[in-house]
Protein backbone atom coordinates (compact mmCIF):
# COMPACT_ATOMS: atom_id res chain seq x y z
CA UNK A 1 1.59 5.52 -2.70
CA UNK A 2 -1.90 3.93 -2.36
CA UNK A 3 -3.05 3.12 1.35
CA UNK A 4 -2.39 -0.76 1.30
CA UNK A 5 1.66 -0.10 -0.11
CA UNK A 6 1.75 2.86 2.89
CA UNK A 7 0.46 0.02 5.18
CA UNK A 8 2.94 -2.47 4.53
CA UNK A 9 5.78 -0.06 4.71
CA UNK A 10 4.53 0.65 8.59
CA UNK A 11 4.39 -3.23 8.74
CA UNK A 12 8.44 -3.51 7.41
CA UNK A 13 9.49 -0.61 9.72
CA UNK A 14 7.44 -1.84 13.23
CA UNK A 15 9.28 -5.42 12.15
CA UNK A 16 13.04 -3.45 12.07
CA UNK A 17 11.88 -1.89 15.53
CA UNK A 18 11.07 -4.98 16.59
CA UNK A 19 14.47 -6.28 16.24
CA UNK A 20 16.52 -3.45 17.47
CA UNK A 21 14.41 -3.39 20.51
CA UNK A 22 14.98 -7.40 20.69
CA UNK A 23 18.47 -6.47 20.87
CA UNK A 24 18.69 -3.34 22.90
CA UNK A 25 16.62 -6.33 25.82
CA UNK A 26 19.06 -8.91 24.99
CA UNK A 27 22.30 -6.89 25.74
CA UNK A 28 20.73 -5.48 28.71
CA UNK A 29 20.61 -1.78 26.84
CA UNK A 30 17.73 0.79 27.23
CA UNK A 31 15.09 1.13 24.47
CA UNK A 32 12.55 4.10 25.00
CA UNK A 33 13.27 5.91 22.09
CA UNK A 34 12.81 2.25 19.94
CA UNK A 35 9.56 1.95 22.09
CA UNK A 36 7.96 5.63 21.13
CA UNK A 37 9.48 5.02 17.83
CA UNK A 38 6.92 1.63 18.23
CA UNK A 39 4.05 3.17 19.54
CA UNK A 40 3.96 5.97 16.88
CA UNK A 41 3.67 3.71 14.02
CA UNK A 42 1.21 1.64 15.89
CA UNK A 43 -0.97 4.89 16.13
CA UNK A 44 -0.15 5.33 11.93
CA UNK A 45 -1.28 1.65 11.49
CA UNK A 46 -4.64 1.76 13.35
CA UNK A 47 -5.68 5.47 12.14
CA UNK A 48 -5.11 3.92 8.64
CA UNK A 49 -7.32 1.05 9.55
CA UNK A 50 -9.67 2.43 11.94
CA UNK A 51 -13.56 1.85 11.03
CA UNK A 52 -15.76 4.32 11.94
CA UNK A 53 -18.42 3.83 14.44
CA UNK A 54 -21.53 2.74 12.18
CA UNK A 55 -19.55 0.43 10.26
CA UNK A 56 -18.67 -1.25 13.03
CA UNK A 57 -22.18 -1.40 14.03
CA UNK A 58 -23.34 -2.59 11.02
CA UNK A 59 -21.21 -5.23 10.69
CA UNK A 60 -21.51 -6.13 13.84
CA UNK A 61 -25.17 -6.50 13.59
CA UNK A 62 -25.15 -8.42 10.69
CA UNK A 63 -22.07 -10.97 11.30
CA UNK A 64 -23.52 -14.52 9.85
CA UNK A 65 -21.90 -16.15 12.88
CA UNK A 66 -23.45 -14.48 15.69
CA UNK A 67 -26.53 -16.87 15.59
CA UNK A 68 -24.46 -19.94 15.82
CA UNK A 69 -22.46 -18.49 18.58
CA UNK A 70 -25.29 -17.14 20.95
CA UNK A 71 -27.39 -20.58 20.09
CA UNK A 72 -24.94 -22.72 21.59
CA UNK A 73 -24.09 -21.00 24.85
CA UNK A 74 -28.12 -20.74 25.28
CA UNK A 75 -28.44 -24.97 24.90
């Protein structure tokens, strides 16, 4: 299973959480097992998609946009 099919299968399950914990609010029920359930593949999904620090730097550093943005708040 390649990275981007593993991601979207986190995506489908948080999404069927979702719902059930929807639910559980609407009919007044409690949902803290749906919730860690949540927060787990939350963790999965950013792990997965985490940058490390220096690319995050780097492309922080070199965003094409960051001149136009500082050069108007400095006008």
């Amino acid at each position: 299973m390649s990275q981007a099919q593993y991601l979207k299968m986190l995506e489908k399950e948080i999404q069927k959480i979702n719902k059930k914990i929807d639910l559980k609010i609407i009919q007044g029920e409690k949902y803290m097992k749906e919730a860690r359930e949540h927060k787990l593949l939350l963790k999965k999904v950013r792990y997965h998609t985490r940058k490390g620090f220096m690319n995050r730097f780097v492309s922080l550093f070199f965003r094409k946009d960051i001149l136009k943005g500082n050069s108007s708040s400095f006008a």
